[in-house]
Protein backbone atom coordinates (compact mmCIF):
# COMPACT_ATOMS: atom_id res chain seq x y z
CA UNK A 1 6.73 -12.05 -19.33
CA UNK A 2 3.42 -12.09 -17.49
CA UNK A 3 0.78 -9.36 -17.02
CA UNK A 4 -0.99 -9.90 -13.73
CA UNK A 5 -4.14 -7.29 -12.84
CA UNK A 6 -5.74 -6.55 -9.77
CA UNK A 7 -9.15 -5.22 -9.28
CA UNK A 8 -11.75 -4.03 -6.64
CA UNK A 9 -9.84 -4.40 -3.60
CA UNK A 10 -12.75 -1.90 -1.76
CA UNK A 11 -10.43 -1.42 1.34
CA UNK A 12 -10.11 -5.01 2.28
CA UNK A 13 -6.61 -4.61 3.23
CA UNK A 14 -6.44 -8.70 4.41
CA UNK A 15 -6.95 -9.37 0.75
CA UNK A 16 -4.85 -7.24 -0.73
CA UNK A 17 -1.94 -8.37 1.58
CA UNK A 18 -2.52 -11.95 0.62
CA UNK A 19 -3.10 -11.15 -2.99
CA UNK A 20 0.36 -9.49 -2.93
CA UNK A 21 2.29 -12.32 -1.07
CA UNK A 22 1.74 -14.95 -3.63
CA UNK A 23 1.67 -12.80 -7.06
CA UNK A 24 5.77 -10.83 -5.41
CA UNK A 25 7.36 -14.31 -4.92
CA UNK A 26 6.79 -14.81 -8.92
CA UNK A 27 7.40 -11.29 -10.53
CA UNK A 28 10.81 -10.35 -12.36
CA UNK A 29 11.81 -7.54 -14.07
CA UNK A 30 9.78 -8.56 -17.25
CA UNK A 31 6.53 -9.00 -15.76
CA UNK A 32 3.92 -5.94 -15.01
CA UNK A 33 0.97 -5.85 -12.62
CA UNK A 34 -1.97 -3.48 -12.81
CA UNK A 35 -3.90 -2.28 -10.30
CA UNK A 36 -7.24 -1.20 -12.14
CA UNK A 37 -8.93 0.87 -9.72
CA UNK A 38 -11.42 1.01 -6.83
CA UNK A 39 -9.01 0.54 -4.45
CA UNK A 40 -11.09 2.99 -1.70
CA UNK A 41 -14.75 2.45 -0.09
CA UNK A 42 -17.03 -0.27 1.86
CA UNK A 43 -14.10 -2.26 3.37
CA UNK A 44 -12.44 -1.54 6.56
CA UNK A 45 -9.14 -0.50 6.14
CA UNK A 46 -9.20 1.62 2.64
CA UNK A 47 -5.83 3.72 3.71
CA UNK A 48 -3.98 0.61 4.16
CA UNK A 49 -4.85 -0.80 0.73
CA UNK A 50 -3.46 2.46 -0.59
CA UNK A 51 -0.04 2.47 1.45
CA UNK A 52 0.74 -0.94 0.34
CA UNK A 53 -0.22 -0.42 -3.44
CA UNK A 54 2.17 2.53 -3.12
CA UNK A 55 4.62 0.17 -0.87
CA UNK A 56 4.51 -2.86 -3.63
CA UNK A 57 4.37 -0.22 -6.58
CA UNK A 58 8.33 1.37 -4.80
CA UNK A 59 9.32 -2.27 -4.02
CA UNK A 60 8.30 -4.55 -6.86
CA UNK A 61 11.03 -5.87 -9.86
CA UNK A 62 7.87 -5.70 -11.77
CA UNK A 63 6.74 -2.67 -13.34
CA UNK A 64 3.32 -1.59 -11.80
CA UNK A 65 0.63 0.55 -13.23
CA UNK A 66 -2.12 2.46 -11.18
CA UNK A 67 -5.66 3.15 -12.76
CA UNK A 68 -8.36 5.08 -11.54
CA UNK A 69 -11.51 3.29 -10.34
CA UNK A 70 -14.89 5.10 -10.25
CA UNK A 71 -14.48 4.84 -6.42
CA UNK A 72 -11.61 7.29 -6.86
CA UNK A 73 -12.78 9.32 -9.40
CA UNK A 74 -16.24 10.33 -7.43
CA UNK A 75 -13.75 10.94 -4.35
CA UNK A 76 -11.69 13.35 -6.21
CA UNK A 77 -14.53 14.98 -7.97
CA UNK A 78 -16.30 15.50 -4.65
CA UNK A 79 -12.88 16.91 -3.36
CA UNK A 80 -13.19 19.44 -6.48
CA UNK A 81 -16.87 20.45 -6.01
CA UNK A 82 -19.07 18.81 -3.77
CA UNK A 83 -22.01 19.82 -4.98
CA UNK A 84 -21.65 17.74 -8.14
CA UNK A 85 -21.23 14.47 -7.18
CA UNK A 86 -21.63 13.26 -3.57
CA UNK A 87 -19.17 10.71 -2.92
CA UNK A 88 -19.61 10.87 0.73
CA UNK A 89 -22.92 10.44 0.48
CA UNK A 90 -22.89 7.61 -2.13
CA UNK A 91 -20.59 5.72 0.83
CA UNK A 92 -22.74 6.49 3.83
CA UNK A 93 -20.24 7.90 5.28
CA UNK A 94 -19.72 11.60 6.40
CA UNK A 95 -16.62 13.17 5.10
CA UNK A 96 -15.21 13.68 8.71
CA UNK A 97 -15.61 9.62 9.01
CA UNK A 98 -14.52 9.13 5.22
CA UNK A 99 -11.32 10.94 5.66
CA UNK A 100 -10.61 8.93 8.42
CA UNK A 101 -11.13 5.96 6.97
CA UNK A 102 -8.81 6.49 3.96
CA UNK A 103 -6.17 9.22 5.53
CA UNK A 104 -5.43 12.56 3.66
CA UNK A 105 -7.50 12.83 0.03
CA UNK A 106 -3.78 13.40 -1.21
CA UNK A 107 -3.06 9.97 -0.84
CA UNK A 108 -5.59 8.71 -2.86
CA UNK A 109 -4.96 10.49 -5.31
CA UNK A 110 -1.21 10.07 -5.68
CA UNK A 111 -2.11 6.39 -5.92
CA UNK A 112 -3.41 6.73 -9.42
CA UNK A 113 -0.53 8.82 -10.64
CA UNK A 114 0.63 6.24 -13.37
CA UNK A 115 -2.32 6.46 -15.95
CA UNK A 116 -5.53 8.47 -15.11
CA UNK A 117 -8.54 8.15 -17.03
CA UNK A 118 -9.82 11.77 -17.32
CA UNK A 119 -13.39 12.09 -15.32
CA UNK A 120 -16.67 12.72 -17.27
């Protein structure tokens, strides 16, 4: 029974995808990995780290648990009010090029589904 965790993946979707290789050939049934957040922001490919976290998460033996980073958190917050926390900005990105980079907000936010920490 092993508890594997996975953190600050920043859209580096290369990582993630070799990450994932060598930690799936071990898992059973028993064993749960967690995903602990900031899976979104200053790599390339931040959509693609969410589609396979959701991919591995419907796939796995193991069970697999989504957290919230604060990457996530200041995107959904933004997505709420703008004015109160500037995600986009934060990023250096404008939201035109941030939502391409990561796909529809929904996404991210159905990645974190399992156990969300409430934001401040």
């Amino acid at each position: 029974m092993a508890t594997v965790a996975i953190g600050d993946i920043h859209g580096n979707a290369d990582a993630l995808d070799a990450v994932l290789e060598q930690v799936a050939r071990e898992l059973s049934d028993h064993d749960t990995v967690v995903f602990l957040g900031d899976y979104i922001d200053r790599g390339p490919d931040s959509r693609a780290c969410i589609d396979r976290i959701l991919q591995f998460r419907a796939e796995s033996r193991a069970h697999v648990v989504t957290l919230l980073g604060n990457h996530e958190e200041w995107l959904l917050r933004t997505l709420h009010d703008p004015t109160r926390h500037s995600w986009t900005a934060l990023c250096s990105h404008s939201s035109a090029r941030a939502e391409r980079r990561i796909g529809p907000v929904t996404a991210v936010a159905m990645s974190a589904t399992n156990s969300r920490r409430q934001a401040p």
